[in-house]
Protein backbone atom coordinates (compact mmCIF):
# COMPACT_ATOMS: atom_id res chain seq x y z
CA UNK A 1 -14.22 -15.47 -9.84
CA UNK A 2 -11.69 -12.71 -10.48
CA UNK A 3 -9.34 -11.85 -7.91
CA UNK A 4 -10.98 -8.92 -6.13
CA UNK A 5 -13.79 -11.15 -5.78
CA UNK A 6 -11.12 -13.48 -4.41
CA UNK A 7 -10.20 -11.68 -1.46
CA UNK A 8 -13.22 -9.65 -0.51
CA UNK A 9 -14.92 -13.40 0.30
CA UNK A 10 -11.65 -15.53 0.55
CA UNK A 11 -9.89 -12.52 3.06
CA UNK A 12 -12.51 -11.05 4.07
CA UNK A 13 -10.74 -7.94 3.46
CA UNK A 14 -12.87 -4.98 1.61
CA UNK A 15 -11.75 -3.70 -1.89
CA UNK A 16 -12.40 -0.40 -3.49
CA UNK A 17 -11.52 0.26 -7.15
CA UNK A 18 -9.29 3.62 -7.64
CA UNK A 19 -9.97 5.25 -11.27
CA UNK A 20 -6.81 7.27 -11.18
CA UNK A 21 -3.94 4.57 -10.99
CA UNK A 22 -1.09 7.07 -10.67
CA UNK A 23 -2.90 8.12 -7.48
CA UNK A 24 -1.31 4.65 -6.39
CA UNK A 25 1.98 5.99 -5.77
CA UNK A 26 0.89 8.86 -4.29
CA UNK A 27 1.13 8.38 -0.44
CA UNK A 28 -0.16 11.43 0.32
CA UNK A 29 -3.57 11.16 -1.92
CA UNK A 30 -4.11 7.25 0.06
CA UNK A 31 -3.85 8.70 3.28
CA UNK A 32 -6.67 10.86 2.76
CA UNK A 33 -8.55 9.04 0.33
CA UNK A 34 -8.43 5.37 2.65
CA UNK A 35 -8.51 6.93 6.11
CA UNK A 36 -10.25 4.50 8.12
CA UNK A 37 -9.42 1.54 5.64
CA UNK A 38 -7.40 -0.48 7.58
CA UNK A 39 -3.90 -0.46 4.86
CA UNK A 40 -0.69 -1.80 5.90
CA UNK A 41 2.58 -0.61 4.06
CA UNK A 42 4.63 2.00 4.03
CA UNK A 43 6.15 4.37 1.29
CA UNK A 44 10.16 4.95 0.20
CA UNK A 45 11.43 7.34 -2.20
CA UNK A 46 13.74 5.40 -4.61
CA UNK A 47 16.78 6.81 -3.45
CA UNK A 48 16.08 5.76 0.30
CA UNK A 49 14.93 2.21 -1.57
CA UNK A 50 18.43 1.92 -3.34
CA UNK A 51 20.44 2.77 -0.07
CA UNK A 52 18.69 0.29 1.30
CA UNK A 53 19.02 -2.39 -0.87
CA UNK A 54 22.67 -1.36 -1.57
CA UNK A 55 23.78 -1.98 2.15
CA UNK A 56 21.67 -5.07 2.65
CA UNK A 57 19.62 -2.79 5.42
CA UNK A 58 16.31 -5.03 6.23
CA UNK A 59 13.34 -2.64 5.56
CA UNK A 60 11.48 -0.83 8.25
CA UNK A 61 8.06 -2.48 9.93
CA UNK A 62 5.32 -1.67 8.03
CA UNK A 63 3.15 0.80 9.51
CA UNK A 64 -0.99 1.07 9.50
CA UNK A 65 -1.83 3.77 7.31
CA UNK A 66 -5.99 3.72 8.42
């Protein structure tokens, strides 16, 4: 069993393969493309990500993006 078989039976949770890997970092193209999926997570640009980890600042709650 491979591991989106894993955790569409394991997790019940419902996977969807996305051609266009670099569309993975763009936050804008999952909003759209997911809506209704139910995603949590949340998005940083790097600099906010290094200012973060650079005062020891715990990272915001994760939001849901569906």
């Amino acid at each position: 069993m491979d591991t989106v078989e894993t955790i569409e039976s394991k997790f019940a949770m419902q996977c969807q393969e996305i051609e266009d890997k670099e569309k993975l970092f763009d936050l804008s193209y999952l909003y759209i493309e997911l809506k209704g999926v139910p995603i949590i997570g949340g998005g940083y640009l790097a600099t906010e990500a290094f200012d973060l980890r650079e005062n020891n600042t715990p990272l915001p709650e994760p939001e849901l993006m569906g």
